[in-house]
C-alpha atoms as a PDB file:
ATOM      1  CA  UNK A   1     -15.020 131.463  52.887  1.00  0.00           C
ATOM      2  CA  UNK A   2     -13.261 133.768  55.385  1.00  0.00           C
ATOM      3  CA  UNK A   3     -14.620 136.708  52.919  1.00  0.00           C
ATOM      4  CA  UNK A   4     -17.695 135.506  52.715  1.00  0.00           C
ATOM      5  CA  UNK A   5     -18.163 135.256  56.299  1.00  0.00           C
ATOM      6  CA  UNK A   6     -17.049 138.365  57.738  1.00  0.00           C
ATOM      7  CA  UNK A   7     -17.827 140.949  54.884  1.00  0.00           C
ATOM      8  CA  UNK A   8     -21.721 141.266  56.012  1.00  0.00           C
ATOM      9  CA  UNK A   9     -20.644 141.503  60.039  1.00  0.00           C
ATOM     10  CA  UNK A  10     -17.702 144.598  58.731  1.00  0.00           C
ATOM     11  CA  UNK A  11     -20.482 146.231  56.661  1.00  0.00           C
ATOM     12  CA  UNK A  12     -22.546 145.997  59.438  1.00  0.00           C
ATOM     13  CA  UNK A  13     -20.369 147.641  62.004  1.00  0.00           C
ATOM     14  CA  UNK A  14     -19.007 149.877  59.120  1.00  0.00           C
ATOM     15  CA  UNK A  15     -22.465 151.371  58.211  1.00  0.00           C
ATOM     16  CA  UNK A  16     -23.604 151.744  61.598  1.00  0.00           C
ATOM     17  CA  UNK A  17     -20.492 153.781  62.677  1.00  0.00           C
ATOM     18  CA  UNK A  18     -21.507 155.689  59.475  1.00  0.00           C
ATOM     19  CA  UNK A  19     -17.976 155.248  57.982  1.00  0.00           C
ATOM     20  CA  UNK A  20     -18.748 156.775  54.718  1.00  0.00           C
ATOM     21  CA  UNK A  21     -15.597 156.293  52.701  1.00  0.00           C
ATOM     22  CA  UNK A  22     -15.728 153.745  49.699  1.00  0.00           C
ATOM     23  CA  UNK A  23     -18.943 152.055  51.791  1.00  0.00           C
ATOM     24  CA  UNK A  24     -21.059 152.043  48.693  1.00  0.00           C
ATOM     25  CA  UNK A  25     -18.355 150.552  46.749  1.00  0.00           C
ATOM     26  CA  UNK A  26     -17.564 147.866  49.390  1.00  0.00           C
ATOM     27  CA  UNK A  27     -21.326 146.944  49.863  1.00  0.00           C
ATOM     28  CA  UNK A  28     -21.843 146.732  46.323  1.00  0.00           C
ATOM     29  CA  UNK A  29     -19.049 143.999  46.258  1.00  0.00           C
ATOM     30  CA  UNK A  30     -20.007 142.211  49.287  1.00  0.00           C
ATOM     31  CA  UNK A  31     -23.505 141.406  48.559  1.00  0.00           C
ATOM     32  CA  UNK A  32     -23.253 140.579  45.046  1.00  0.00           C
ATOM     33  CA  UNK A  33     -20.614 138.331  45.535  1.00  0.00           C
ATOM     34  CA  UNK A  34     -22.957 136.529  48.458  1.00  0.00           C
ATOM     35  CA  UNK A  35     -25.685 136.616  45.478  1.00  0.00           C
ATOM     36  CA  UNK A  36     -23.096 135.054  43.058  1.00  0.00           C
ATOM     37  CA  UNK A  37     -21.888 132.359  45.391  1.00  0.00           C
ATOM     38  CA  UNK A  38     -25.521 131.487  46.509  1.00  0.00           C
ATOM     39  CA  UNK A  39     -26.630 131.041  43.126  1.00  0.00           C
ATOM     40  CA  UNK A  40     -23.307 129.072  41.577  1.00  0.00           C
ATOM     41  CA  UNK A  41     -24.042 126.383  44.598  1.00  0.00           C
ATOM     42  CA  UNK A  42     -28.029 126.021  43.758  1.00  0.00           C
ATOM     43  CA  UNK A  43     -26.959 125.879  39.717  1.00  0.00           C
ATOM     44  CA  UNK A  44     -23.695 123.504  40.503  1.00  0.00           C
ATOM     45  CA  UNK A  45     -26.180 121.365  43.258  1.00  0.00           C
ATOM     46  CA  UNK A  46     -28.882 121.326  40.112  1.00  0.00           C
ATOM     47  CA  UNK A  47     -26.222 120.580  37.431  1.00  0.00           C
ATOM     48  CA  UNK A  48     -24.905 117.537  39.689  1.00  0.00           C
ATOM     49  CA  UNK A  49     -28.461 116.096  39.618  1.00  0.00           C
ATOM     50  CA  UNK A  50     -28.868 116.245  36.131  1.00  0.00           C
ATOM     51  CA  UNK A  51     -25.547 114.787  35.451  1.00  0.00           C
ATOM     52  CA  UNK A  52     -26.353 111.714  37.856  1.00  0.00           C
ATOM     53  CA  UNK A  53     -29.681 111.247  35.968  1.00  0.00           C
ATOM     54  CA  UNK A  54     -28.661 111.456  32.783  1.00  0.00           C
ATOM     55  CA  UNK A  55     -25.634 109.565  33.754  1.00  0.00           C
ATOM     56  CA  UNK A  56     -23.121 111.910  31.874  1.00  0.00           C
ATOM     57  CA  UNK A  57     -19.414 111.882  32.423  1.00  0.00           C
ATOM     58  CA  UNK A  58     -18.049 114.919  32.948  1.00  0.00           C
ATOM     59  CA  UNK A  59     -15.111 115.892  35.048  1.00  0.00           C
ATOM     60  CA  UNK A  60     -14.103 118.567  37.691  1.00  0.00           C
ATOM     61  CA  UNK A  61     -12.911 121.285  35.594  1.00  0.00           C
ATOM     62  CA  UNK A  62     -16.005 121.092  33.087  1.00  0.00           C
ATOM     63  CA  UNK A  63     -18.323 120.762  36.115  1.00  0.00           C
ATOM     64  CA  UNK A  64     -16.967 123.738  37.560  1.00  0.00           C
ATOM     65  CA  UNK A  65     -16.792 125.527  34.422  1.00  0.00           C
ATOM     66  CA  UNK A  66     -20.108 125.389  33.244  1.00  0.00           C
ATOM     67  CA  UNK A  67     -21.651 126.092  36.322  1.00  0.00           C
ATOM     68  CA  UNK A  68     -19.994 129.330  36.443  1.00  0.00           C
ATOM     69  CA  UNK A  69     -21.247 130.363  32.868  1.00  0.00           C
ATOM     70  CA  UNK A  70     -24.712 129.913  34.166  1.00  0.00           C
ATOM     71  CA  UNK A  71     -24.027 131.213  37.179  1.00  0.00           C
ATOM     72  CA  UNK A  72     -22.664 134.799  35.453  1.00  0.00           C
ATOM     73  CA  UNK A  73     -25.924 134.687  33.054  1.00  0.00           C
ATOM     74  CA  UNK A  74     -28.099 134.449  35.997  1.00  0.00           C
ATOM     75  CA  UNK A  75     -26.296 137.228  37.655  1.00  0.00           C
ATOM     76  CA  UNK A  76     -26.402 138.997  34.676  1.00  0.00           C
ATOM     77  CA  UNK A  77     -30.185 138.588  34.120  1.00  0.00           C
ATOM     78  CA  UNK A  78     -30.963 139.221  37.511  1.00  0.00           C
ATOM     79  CA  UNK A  79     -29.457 142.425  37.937  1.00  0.00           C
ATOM     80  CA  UNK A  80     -31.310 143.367  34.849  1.00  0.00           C
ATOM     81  CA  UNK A  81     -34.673 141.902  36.283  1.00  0.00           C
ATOM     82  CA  UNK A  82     -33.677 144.228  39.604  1.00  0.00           C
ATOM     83  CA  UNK A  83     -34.230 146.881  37.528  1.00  0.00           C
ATOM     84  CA  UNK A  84     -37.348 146.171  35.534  1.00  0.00           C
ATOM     85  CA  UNK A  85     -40.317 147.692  37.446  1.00  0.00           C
ATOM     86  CA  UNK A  86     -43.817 146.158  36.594  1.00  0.00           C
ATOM     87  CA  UNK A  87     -47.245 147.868  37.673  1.00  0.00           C
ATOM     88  CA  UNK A  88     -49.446 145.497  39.698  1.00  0.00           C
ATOM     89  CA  UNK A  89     -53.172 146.394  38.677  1.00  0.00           C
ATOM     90  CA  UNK A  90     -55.864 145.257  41.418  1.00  0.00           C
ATOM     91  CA  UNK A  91     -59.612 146.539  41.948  1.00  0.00           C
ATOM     92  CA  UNK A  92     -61.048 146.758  45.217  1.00  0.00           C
ATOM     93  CA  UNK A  93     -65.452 147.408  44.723  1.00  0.00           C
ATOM     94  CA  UNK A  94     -67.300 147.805  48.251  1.00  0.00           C
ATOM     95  CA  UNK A  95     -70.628 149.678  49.270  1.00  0.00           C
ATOM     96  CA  UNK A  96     -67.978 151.627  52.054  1.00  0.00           C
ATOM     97  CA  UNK A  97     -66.429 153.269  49.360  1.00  0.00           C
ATOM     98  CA  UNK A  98     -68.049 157.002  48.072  1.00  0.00           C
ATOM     99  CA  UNK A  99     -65.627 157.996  45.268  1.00  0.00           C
ATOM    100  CA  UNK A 100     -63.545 156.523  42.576  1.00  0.00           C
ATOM    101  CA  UNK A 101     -59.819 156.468  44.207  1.00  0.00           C
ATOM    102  CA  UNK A 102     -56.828 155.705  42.746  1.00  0.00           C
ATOM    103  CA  UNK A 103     -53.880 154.747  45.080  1.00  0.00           C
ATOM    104  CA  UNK A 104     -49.940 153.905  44.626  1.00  0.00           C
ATOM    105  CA  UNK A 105     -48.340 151.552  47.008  1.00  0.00           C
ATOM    106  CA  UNK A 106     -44.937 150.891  47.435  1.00  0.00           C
ATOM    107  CA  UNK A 107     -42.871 148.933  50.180  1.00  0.00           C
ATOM    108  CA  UNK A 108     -39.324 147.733  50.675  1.00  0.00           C
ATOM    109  CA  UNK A 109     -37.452 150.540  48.398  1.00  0.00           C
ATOM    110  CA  UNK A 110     -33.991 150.013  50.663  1.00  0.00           C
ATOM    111  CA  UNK A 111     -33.470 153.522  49.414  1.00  0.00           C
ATOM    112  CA  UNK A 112     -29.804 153.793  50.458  1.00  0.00           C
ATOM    113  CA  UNK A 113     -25.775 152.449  49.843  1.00  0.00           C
ATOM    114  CA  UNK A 114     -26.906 150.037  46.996  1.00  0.00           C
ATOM    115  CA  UNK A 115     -30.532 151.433  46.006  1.00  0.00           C
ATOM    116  CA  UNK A 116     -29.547 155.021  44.881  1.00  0.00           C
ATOM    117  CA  UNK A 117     -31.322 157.966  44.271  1.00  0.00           C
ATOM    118  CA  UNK A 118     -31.364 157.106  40.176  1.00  0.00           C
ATOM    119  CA  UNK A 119     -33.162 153.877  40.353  1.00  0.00           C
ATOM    120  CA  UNK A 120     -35.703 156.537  43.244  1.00  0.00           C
ATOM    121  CA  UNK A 121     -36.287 159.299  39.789  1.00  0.00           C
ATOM    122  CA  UNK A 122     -36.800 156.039  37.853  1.00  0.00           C
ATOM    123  CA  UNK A 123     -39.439 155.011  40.307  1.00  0.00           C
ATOM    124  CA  UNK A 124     -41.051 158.798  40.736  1.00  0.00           C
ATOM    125  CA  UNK A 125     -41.337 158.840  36.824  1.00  0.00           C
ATOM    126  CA  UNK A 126     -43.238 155.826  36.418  1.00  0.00           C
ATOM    127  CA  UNK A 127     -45.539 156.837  39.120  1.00  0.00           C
ATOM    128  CA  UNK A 128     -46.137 160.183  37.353  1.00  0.00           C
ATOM    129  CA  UNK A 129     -47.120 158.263  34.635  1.00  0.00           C
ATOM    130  CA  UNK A 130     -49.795 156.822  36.702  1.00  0.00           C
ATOM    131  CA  UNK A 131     -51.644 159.517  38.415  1.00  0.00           C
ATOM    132  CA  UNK A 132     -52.343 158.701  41.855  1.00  0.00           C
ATOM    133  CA  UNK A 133     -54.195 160.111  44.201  1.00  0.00           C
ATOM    134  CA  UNK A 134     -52.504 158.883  46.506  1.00  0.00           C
ATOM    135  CA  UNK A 135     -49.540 156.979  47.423  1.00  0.00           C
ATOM    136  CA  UNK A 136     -48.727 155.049  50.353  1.00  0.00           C
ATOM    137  CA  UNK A 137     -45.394 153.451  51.964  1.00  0.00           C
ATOM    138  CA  UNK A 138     -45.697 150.083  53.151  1.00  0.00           C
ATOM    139  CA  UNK A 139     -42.182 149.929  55.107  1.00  0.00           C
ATOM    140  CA  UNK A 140     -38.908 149.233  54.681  1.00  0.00           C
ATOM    141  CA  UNK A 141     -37.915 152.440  52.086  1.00  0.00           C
ATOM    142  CA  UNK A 142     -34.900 153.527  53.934  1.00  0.00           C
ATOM    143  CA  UNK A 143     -31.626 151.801  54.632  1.00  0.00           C
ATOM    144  CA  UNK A 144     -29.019 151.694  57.175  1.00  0.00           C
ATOM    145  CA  UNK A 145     -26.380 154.040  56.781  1.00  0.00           C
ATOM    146  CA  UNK A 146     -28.545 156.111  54.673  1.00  0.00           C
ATOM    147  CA  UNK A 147     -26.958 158.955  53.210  1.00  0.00           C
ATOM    148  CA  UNK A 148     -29.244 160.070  50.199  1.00  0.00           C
ATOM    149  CA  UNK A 149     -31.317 162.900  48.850  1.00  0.00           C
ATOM    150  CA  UNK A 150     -34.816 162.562  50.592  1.00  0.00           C
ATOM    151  CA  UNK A 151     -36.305 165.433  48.909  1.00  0.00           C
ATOM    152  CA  UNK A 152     -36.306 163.584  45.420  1.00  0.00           C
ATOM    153  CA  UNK A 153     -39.795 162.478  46.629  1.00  0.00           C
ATOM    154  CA  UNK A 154     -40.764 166.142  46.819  1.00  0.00           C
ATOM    155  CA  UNK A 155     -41.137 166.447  43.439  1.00  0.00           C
ATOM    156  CA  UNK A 156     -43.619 163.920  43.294  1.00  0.00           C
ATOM    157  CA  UNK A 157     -47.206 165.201  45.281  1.00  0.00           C
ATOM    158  CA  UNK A 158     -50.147 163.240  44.667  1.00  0.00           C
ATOM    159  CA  UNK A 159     -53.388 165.410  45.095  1.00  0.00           C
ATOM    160  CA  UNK A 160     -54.456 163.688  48.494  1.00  0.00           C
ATOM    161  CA  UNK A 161     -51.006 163.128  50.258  1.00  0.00           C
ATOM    162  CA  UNK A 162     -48.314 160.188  50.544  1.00  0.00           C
ATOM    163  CA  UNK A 163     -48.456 158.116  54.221  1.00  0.00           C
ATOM    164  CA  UNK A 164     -46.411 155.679  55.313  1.00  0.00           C
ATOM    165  CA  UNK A 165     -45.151 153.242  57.972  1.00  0.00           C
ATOM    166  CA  UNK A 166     -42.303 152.217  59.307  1.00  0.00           C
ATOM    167  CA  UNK A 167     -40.721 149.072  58.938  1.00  0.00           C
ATOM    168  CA  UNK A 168     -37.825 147.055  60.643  1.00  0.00           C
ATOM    169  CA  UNK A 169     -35.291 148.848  58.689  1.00  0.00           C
ATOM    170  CA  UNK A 170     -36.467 151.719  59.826  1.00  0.00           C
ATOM    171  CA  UNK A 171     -35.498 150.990  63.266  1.00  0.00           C
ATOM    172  CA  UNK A 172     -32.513 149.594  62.647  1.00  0.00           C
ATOM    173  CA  UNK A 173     -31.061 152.991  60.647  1.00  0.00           C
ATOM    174  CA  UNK A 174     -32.576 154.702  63.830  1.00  0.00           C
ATOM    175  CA  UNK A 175     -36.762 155.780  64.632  1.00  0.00           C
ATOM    176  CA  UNK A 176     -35.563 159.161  64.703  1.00  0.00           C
ATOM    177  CA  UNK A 177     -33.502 159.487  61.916  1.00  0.00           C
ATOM    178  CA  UNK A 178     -36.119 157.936  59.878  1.00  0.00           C
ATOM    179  CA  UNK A 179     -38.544 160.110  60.725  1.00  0.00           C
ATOM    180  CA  UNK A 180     -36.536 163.346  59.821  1.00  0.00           C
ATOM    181  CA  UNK A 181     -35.941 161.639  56.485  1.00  0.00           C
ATOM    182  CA  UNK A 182     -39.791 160.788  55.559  1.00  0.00           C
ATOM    183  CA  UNK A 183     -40.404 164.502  57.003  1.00  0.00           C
ATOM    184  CA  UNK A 184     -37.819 165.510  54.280  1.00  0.00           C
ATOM    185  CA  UNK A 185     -39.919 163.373  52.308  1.00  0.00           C
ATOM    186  CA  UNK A 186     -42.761 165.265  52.440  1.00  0.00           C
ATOM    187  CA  UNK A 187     -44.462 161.510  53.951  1.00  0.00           C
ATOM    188  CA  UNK A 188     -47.038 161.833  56.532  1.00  0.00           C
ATOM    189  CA  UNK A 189     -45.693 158.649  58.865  1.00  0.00           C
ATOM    190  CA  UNK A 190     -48.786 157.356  60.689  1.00  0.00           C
ATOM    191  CA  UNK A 191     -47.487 154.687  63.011  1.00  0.00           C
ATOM    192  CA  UNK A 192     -49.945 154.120  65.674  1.00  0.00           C
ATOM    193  CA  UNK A 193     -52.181 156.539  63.988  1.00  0.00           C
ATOM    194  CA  UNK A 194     -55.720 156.613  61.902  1.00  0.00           C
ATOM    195  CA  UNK A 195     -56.046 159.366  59.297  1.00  0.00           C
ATOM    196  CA  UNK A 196     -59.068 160.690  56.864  1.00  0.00           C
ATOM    197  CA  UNK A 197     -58.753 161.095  53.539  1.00  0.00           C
ATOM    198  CA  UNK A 198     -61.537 161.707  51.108  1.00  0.00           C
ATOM    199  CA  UNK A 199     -64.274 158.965  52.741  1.00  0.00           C
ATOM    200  CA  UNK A 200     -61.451 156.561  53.800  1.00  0.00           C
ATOM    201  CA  UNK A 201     -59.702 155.471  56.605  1.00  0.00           C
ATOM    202  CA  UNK A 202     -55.975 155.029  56.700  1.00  0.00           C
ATOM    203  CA  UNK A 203     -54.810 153.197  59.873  1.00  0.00           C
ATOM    204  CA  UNK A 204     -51.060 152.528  60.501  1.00  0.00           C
ATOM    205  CA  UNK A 205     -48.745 150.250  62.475  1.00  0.00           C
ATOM    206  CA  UNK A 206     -45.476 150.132  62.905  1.00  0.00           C
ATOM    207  CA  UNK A 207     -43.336 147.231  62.448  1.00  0.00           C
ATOM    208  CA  UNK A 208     -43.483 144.149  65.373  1.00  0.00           C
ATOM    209  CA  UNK A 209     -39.547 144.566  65.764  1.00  0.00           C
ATOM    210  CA  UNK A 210     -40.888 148.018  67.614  1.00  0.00           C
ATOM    211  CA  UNK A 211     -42.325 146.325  70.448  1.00  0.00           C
ATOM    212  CA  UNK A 212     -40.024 143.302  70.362  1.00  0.00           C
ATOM    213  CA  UNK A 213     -36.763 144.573  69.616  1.00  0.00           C
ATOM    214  CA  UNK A 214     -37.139 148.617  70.732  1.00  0.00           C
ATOM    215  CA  UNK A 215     -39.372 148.426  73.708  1.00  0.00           C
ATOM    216  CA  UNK A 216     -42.082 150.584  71.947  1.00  0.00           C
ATOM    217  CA  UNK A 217     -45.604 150.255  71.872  1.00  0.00           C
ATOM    218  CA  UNK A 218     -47.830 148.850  68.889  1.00  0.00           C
ATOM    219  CA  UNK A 219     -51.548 150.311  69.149  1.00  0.00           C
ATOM    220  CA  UNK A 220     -54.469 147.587  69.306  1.00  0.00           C
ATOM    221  CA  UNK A 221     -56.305 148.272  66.286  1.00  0.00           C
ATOM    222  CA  UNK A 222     -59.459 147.736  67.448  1.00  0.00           C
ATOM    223  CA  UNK A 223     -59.076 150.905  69.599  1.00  0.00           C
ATOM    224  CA  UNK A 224     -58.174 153.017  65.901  1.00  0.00           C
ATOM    225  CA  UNK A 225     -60.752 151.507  64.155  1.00  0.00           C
ATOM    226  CA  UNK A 226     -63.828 151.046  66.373  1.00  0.00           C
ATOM    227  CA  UNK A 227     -65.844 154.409  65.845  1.00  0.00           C
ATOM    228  CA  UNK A 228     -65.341 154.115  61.928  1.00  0.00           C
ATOM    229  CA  UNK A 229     -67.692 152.653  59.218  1.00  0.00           C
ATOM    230  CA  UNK A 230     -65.946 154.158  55.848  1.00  0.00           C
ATOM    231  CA  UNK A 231     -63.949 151.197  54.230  1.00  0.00           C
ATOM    232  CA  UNK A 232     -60.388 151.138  55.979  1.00  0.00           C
ATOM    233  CA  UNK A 233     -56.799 150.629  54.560  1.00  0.00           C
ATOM    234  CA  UNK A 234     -54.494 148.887  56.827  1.00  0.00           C
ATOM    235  CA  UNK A 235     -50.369 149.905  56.206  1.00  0.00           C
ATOM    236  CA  UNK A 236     -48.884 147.172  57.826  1.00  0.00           C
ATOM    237  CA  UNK A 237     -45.095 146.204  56.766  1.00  0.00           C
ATOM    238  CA  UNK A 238     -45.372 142.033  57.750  1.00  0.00           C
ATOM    239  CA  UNK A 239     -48.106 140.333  55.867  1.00  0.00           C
ATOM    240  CA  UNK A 240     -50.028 138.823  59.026  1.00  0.00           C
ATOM    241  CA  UNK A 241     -53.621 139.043  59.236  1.00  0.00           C
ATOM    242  CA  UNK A 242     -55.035 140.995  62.002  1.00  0.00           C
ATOM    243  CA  UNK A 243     -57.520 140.701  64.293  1.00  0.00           C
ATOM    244  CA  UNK A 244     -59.949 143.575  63.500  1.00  0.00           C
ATOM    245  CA  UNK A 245     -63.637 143.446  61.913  1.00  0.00           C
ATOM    246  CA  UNK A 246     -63.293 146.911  60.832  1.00  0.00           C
ATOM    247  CA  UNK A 247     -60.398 146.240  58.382  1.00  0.00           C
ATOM    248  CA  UNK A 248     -61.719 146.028  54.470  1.00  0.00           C
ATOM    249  CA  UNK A 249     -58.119 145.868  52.867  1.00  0.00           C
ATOM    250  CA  UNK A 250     -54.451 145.063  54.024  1.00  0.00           C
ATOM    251  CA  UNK A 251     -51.327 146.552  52.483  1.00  0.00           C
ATOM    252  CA  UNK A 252     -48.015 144.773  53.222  1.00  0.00           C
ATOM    253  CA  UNK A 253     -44.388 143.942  51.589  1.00  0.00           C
ATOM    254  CA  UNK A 254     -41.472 142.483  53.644  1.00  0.00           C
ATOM    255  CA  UNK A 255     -41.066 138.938  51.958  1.00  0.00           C
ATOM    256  CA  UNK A 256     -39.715 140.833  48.504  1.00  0.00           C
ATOM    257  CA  UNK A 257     -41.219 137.444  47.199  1.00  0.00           C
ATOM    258  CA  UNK A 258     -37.956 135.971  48.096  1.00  0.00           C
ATOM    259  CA  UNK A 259     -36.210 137.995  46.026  1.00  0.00           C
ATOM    260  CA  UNK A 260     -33.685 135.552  44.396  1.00  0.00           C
ATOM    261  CA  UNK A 261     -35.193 131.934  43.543  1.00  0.00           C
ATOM    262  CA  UNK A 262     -34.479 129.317  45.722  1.00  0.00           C
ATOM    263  CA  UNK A 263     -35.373 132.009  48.888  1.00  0.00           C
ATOM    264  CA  UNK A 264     -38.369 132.193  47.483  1.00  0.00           C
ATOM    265  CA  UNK A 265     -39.092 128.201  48.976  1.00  0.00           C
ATOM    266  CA  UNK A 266     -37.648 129.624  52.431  1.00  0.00           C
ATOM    267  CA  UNK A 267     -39.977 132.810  52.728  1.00  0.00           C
ATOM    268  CA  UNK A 268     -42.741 131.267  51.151  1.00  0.00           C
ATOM    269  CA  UNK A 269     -42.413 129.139  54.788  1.00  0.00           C
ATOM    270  CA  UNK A 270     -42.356 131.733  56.966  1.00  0.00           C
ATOM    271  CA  UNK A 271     -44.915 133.828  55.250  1.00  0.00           C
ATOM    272  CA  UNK A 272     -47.275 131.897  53.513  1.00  0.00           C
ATOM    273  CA  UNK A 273     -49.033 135.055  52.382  1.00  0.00           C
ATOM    274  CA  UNK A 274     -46.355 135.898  50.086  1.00  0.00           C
ATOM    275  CA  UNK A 275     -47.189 137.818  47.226  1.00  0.00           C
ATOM    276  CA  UNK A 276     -50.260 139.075  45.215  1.00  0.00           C
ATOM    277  CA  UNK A 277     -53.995 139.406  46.424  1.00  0.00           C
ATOM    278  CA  UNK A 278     -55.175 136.929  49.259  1.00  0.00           C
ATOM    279  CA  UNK A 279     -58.824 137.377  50.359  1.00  0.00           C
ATOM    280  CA  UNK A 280     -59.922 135.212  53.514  1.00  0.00           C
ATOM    281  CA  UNK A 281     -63.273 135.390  55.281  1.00  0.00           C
ATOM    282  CA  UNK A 282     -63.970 139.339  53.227  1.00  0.00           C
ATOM    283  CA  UNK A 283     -60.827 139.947  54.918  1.00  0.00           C
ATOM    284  CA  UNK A 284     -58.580 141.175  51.842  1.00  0.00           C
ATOM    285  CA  UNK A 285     -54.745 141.552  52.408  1.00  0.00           C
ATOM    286  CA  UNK A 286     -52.258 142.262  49.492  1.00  0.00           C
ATOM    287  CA  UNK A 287     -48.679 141.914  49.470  1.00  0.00           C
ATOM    288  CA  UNK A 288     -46.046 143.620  47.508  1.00  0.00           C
ATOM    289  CA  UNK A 289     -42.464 142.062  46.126  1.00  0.00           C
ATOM    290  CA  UNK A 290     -41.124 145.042  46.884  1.00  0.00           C
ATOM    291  CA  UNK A 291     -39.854 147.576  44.682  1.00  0.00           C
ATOM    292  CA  UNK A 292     -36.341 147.978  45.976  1.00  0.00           C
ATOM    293  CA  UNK A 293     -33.385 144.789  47.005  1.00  0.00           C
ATOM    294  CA  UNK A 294     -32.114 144.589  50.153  1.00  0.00           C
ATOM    295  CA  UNK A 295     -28.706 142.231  50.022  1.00  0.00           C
ATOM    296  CA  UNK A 296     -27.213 141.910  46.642  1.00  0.00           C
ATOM    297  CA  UNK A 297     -28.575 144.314  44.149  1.00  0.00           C
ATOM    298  CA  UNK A 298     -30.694 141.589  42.351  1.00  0.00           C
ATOM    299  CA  UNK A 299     -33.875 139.784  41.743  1.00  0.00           C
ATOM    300  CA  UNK A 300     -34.256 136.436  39.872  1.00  0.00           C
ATOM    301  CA  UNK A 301     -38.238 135.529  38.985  1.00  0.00           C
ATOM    302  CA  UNK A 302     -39.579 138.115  41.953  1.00  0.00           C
ATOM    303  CA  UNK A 303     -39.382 141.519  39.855  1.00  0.00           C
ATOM    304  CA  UNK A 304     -39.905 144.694  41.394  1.00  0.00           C
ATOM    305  CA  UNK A 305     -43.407 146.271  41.838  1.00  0.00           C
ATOM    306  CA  UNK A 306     -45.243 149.227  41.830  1.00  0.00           C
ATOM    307  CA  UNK A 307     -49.036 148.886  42.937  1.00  0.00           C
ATOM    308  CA  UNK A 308     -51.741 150.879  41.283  1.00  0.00           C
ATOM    309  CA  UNK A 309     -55.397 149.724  43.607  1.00  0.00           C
ATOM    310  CA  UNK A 310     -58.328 151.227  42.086  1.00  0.00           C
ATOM    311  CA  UNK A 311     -60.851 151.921  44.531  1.00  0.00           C
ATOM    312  CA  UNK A 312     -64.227 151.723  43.461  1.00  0.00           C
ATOM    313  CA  UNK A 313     -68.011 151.974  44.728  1.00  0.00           C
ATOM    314  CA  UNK A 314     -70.116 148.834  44.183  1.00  0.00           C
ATOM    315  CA  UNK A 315     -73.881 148.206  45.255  1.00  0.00           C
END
């Protein structure tokens, strides 16, 4: 318990003092023994149930016992499933839209002590497989205490560009750090910014903890969007609607889809746009599980995503 308790506060303090030595190592412990202790207390609460109903006797030591063999298959499996990337398909049709697109969109990478730069040329090769036109960041791709090779991503240059935003993590590695890294990225970051590309609008904010946390500013979007009528992308890292008529489709991640069932049930509360395509009054906002792990380097039913939107001009 004492362990378990003060590992996450020492990795804290030991990645923002950037104390390199065996850090990858020691976070790599750390969280996946949280992940295996969370998930041998939902299996040994589930297991308990099941024996009351049933009415099965069955004592301590085989309790204990089993529940750790299912425990170590779901760890097993979901450290597997972490690294298992599926392609999201969606089409988008509206009259705004001039020429056939195709877009990438990726959010919460982690891209750092745990997330390393293979599982980053695993994801560049599937999305060379694709052939974007474009790819954009929804937040959330670096990591405190990030200490990797940003210019992986320049070997991946779809015709039209890669933009991005920032997300919490962001800030908490540092604003300016992170921006030196998506510069190394060869990422356009358009917090607080509108760009142009090929008949579309791409309008960016940067995470709330900005404003909230940093004492920065977070643009009204009515102000970027007001003068425009070609069909507008929102990057946006927290899946909450806006308040702007101009918007045709939202981009967001955060909620990793919980990640590892049960925290599904828990985010699911908080965000109740969670994952997948939600459209509400022609408003359409989709939200990614995330394509990296933040925590323990697993995923149990919430596998990681790349999506592919195909843009496309309807009457």
């Amino acid at each position: 318990m004492i362990y378990m308790t003060l590992s996450p506060v020492i990795l804290g303090i030991l990645l923002r003092k950037e104390y390199k030595f065996l850090i990858k190592e020691y976070s790599f412990l750390t969280y996946n023994y949280l992940g295996f202790i969370t998930l041998f207390f939902c299996v040994s609460i589930v297991y308990q149930l099941i024996i009351l109903v049933l009415r099965v006797k069955a004592d301590v030591i085989k309790k204990v016992t089993i529940s750790m063999i299912l425990t170590l298959i779901l760890n097993i499996y979901s450290y597997y499933e972490a690294n298992m990337i599926k392609i999201e398909r969606i089409v988008i049709k509206s009259p705004k839209i001039t020429k056939h697109l195709r877009l990438g969109f990726i959010s919460d990478l982690h891209h750092g002590h745990l997330v390393g730069d293979n599982f980053v040329e695993k994801v560049i090769e599937k999305l060379k497989e694709e052939r974007v036109d474009l790819l954009l960041f929804g937040g959330d791709i670096l990591e405190v205490g990030w200490d990797n090779n940003a210019e992986l991503w320049n070997n991946y240059n779809p015709c039209l560009g890669k933009f991005g935003v920032s997300g919490n993590h962001e800030f908490y590695m540092g604003y300016e750090k992170a921006k030196k890294v998506f510069e190394k990225m060869g990422v356009t970051l358009i917090d607080n910014k509108i760009v142009h590309v090929k008949g579309i609008n791409i309008v960016g904010l940067p995470d709330e903890v900005y404003q909230t946390q940093f004492g920065g500013k977070i643009e009204d979007i009515k102000s970027l969007t007001k003068h425009s009528d070609k069909f507008t992308i929102l990057l946006k890292h927290r899946p909450r609607v806006v308040n702007a008529e101009n918007i045709d489709l939202q981009l967001s991640g955060h909620t990793h889809k919980g990640q590892i069932l049960p925290f599904s049930l828990v985010t699911k509360i908080f965000y109740p746009l969670h994952s997948g395509l939600y459209v509400k009054n022609n408003y359409k906002i989709y939200v990614s599980r995330g394509i990296g792990t933040w925590g323990p380097r697993m995923r149990l039913l919430a596998p990681p995503e790349i999506t592919i939107i195909e843009l496309i001009k309807s009457d």
